[in-house]
N, C-alpha and C. Protein backbone atom coordinates (compact mmCIF):
# COMPACT_ATOMS: atom_id res chain seq x y z
N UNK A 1 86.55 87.39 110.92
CA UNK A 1 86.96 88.53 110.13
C UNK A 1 87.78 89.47 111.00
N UNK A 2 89.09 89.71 110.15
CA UNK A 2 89.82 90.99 111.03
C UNK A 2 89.68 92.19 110.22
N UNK A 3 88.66 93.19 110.62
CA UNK A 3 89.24 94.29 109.77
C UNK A 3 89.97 94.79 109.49
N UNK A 4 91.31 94.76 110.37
CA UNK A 4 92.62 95.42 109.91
C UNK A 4 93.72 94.45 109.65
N UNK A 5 93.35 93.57 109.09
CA UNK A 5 94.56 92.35 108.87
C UNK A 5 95.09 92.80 107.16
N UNK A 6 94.00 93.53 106.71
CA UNK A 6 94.43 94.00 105.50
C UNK A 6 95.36 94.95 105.31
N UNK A 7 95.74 95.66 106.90
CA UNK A 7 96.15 97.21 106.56
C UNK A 7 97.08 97.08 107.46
N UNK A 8 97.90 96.33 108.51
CA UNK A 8 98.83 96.14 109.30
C UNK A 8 100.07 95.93 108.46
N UNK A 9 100.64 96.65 108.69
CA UNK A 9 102.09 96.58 107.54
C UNK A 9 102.65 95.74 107.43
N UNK A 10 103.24 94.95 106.27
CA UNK A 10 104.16 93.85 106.44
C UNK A 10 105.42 94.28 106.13
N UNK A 11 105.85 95.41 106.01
CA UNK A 11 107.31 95.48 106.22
C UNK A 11 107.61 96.64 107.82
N UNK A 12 108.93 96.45 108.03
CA UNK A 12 109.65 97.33 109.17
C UNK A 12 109.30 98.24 108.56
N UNK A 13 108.99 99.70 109.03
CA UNK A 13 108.76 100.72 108.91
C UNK A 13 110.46 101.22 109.13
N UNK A 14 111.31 100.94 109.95
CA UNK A 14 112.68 101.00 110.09
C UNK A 14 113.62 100.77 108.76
N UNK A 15 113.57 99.61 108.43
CA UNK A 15 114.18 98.82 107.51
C UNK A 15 113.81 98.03 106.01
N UNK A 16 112.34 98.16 106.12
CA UNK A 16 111.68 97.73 104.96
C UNK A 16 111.58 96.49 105.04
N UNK A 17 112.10 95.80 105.84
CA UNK A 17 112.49 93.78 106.35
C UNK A 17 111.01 93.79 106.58
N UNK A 18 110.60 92.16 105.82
CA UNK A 18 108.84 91.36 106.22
C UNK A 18 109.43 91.23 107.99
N UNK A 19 107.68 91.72 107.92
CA UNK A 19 107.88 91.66 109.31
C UNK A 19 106.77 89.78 109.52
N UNK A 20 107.04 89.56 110.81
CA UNK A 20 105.95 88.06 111.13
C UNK A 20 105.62 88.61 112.42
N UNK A 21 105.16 87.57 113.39
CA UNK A 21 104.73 87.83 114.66
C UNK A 21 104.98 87.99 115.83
N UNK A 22 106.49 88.14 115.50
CA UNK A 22 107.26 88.11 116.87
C UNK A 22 107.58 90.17 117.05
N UNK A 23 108.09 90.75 117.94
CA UNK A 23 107.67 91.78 118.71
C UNK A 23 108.84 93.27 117.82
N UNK A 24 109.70 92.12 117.08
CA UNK A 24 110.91 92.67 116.37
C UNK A 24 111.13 92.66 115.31
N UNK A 25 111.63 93.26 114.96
CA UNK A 25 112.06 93.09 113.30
C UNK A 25 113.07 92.24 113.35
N UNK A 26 113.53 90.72 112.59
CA UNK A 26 114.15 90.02 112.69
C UNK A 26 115.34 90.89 111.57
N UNK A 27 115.35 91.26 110.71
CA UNK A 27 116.60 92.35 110.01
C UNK A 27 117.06 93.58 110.71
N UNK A 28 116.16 93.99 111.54
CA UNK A 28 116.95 95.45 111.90
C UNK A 28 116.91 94.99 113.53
N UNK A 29 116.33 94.73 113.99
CA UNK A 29 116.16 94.61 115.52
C UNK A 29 114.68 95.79 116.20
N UNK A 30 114.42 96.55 115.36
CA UNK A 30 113.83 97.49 115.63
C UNK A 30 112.12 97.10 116.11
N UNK A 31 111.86 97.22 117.20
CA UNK A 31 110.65 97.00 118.10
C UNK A 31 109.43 97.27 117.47
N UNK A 32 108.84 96.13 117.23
CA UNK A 32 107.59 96.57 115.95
C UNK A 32 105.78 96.53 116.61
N UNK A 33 106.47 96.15 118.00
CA UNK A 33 104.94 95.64 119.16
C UNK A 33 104.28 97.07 118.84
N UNK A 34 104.94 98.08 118.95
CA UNK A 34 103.70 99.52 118.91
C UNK A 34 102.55 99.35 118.09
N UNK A 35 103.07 98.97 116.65
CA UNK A 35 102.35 98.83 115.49
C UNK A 35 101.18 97.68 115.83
N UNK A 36 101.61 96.76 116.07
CA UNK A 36 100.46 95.56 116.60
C UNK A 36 99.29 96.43 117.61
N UNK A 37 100.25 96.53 118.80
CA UNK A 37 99.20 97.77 119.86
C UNK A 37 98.17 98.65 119.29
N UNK A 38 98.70 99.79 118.46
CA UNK A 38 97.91 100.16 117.49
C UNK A 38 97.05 99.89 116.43
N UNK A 39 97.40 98.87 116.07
CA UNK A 39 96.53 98.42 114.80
C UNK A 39 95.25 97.63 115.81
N UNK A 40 95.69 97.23 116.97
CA UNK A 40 95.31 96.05 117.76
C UNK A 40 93.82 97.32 117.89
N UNK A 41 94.31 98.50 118.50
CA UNK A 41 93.34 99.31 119.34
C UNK A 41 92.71 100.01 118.30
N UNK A 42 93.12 99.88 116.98
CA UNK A 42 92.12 100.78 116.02
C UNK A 42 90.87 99.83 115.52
N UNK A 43 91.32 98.16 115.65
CA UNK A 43 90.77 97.07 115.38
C UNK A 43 89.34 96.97 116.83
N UNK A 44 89.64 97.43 117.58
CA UNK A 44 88.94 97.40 118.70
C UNK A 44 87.66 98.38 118.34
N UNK A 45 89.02 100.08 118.22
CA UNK A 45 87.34 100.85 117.68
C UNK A 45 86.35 100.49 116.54
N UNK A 46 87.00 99.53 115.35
CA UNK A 46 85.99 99.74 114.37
C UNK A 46 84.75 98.23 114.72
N UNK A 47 84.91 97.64 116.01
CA UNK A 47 84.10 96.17 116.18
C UNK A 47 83.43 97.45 116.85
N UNK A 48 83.69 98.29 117.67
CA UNK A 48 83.00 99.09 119.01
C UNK A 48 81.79 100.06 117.90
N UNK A 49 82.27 100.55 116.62
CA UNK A 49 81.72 101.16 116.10
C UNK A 49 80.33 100.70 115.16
N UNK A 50 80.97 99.17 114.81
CA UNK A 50 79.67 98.44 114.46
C UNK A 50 78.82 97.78 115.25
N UNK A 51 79.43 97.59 116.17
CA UNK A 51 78.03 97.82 116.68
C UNK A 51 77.14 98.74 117.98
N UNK A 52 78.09 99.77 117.72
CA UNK A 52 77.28 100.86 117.99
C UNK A 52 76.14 101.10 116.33
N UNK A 53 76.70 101.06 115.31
CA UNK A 53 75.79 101.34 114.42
C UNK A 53 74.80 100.39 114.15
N UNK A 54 75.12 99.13 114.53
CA UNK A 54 74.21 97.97 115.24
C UNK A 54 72.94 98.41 115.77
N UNK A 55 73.20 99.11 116.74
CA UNK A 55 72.65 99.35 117.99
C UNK A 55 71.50 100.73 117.80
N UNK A 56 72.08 101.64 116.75
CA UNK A 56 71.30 102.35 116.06
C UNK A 56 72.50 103.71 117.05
N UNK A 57 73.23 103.85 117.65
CA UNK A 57 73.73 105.03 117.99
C UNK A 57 74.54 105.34 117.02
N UNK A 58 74.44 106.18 116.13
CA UNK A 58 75.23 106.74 114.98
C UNK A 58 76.24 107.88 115.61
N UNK A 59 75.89 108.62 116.59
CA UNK A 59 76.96 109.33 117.15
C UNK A 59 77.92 109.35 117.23
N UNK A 60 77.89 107.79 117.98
CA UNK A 60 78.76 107.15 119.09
C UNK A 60 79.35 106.38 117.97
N UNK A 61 78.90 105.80 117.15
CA UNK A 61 79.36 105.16 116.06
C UNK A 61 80.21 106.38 115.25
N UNK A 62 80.07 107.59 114.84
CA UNK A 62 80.80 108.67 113.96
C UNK A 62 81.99 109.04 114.51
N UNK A 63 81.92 109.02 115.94
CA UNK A 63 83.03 109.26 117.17
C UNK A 63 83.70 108.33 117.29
N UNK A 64 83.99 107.04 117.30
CA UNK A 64 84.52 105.78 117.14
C UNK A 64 85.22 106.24 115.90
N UNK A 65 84.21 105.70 114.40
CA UNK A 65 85.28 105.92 113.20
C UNK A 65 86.08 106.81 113.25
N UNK A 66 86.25 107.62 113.75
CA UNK A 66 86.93 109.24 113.61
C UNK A 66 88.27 108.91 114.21
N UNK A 67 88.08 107.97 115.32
CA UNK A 67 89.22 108.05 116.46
C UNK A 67 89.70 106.71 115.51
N UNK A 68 89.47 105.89 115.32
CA UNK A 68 90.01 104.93 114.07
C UNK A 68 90.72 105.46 113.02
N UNK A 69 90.16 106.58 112.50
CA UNK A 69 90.96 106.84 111.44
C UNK A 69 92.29 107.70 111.81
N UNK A 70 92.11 108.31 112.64
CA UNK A 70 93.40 108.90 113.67
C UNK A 70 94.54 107.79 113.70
N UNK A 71 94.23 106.13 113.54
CA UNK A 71 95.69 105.26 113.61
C UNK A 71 95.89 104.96 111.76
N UNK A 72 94.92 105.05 110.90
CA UNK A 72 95.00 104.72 109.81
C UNK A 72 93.90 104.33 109.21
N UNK A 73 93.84 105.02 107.75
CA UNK A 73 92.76 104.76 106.85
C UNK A 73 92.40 103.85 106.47
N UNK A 74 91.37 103.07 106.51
CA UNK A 74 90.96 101.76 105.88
C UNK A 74 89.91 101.07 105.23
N UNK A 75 89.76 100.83 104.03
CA UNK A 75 88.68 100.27 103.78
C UNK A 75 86.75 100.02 104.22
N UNK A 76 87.13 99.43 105.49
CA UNK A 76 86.04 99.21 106.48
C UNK A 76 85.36 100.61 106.88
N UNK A 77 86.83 101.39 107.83
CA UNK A 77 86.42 102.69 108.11
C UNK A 77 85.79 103.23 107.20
N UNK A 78 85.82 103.35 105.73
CA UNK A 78 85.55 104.26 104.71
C UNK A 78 84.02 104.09 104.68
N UNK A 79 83.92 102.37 104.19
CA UNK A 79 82.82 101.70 104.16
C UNK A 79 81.55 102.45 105.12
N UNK A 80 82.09 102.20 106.86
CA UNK A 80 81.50 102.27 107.61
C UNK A 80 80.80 103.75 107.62
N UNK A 81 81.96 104.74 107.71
CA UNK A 81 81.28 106.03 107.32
C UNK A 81 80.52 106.68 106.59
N UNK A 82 80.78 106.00 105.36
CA UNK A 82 79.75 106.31 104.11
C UNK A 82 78.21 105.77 104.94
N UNK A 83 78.03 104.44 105.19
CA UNK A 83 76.71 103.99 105.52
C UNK A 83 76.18 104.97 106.62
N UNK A 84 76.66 105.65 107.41
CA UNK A 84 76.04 106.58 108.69
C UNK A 84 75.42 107.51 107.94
N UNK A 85 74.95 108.45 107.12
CA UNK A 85 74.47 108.84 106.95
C UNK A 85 72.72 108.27 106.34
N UNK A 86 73.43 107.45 105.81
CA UNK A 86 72.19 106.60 105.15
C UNK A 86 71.38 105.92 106.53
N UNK A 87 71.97 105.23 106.82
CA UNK A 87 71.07 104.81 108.30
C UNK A 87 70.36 105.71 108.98
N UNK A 88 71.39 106.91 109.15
CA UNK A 88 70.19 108.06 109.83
C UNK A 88 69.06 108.11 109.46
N UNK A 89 69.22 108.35 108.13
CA UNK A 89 68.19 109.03 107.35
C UNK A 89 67.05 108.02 107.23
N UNK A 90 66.77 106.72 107.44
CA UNK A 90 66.31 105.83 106.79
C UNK A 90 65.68 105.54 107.93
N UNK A 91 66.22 105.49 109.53
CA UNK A 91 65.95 105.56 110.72
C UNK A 91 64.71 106.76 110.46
N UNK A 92 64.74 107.74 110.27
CA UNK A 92 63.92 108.95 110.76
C UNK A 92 63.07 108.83 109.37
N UNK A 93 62.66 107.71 108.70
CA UNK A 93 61.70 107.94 107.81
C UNK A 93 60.88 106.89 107.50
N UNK A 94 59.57 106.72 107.72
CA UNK A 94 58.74 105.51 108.07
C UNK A 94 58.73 104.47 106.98
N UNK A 95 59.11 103.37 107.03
CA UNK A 95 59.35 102.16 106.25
C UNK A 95 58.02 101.90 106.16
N UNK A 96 57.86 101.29 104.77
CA UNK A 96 56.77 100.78 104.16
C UNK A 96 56.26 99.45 104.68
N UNK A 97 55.57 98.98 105.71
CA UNK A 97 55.35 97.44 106.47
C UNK A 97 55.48 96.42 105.34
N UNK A 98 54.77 96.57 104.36
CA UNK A 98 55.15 95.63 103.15
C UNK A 98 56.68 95.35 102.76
N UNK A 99 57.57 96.18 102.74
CA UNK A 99 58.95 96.41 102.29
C UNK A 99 60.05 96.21 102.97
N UNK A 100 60.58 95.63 102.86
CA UNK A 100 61.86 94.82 104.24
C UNK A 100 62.11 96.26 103.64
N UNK A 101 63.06 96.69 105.10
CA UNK A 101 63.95 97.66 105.65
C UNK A 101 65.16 97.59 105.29
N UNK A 102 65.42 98.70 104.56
CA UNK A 102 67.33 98.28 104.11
C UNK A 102 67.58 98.64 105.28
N UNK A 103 67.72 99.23 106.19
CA UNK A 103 68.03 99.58 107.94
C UNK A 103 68.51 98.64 108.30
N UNK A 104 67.12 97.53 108.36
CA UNK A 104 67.14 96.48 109.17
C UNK A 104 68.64 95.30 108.06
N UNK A 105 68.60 95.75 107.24
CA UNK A 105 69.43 94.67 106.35
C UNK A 105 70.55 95.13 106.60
N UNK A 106 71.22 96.50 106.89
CA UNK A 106 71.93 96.71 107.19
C UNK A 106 72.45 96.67 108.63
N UNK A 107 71.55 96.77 109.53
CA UNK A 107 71.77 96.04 111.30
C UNK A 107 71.76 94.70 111.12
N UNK A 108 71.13 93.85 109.91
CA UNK A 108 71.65 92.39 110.11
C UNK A 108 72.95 92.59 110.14
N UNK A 109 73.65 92.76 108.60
CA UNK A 109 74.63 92.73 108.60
C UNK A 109 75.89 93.15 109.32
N UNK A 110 76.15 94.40 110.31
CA UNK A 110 77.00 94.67 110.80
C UNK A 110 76.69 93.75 112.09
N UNK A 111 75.43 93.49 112.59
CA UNK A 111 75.72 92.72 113.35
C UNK A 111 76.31 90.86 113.80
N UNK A 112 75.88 90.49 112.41
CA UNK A 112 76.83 89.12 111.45
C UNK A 112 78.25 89.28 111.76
N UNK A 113 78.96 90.89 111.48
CA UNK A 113 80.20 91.68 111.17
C UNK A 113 80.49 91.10 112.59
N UNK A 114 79.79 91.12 113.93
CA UNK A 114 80.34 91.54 115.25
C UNK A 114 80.71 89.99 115.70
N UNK A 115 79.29 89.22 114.93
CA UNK A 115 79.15 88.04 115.51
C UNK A 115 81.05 87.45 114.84
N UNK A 116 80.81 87.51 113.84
CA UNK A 116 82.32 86.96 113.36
C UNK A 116 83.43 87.26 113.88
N UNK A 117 83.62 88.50 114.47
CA UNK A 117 85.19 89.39 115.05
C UNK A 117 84.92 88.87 116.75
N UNK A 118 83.73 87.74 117.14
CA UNK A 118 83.18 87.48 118.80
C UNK A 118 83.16 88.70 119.79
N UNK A 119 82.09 89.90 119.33
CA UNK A 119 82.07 90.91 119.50
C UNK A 119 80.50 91.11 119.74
């Protein structure tokens, strides 16, 4: 899973030309590596952020999304932020031993999230 494969632009921001994988815009000439760099390093914070929320540090996890959303809004990010509050809260309130833990269902899952991105 890439979280930001959804949100990396496919046209030149220059020229409006599909962009592919090479470093340029093959219509304008115009240098498109920044955008990769960036998307590359916002892709970095949101694996760093799950599993910090993995990990149960929600802080460090709120500080991550934040600096993510600073390269661009996305889906995941949105996702991810909404759930921090809920985890807190669910963290600081004694689970029923009988009752699986949505907590814990939710640290499966982001951590599934990490295992997939080899994180």
């Amino acid at each position: 899973m890439n979280p930001t494969s959804d949100v990396m632009p496919e046209t030149c921001p220059a020229c409006h030309g599909r962009l592919d994988e090479s470093a340029c815009c093959e219509r304008c000439g115009a240098d498109t590596d920044y955008l990769r760099r960036l998307y590359d390093e916002m892709e970095r914070l949101h694996i760093a952020a799950v599993q910090a929320l993995a990990d149960g540090r929600y802080d460090e996890a709120e500080s991550l999304l934040s600096q993510a959303r600073t390269y661009a809004v996305t889906p995941i990010n949105d996702a991810l932020t909404a759930w921090l509050p809920v985890l807190e809260a669910e963290q600081t309130v004694e689970a029923d031993p009988e009752k699986p833990s949505r907590l814990e269902s939710v640290k499966q899952f982001f951590r599934g999230i990490g295992k997939k991105t080899g994180f």
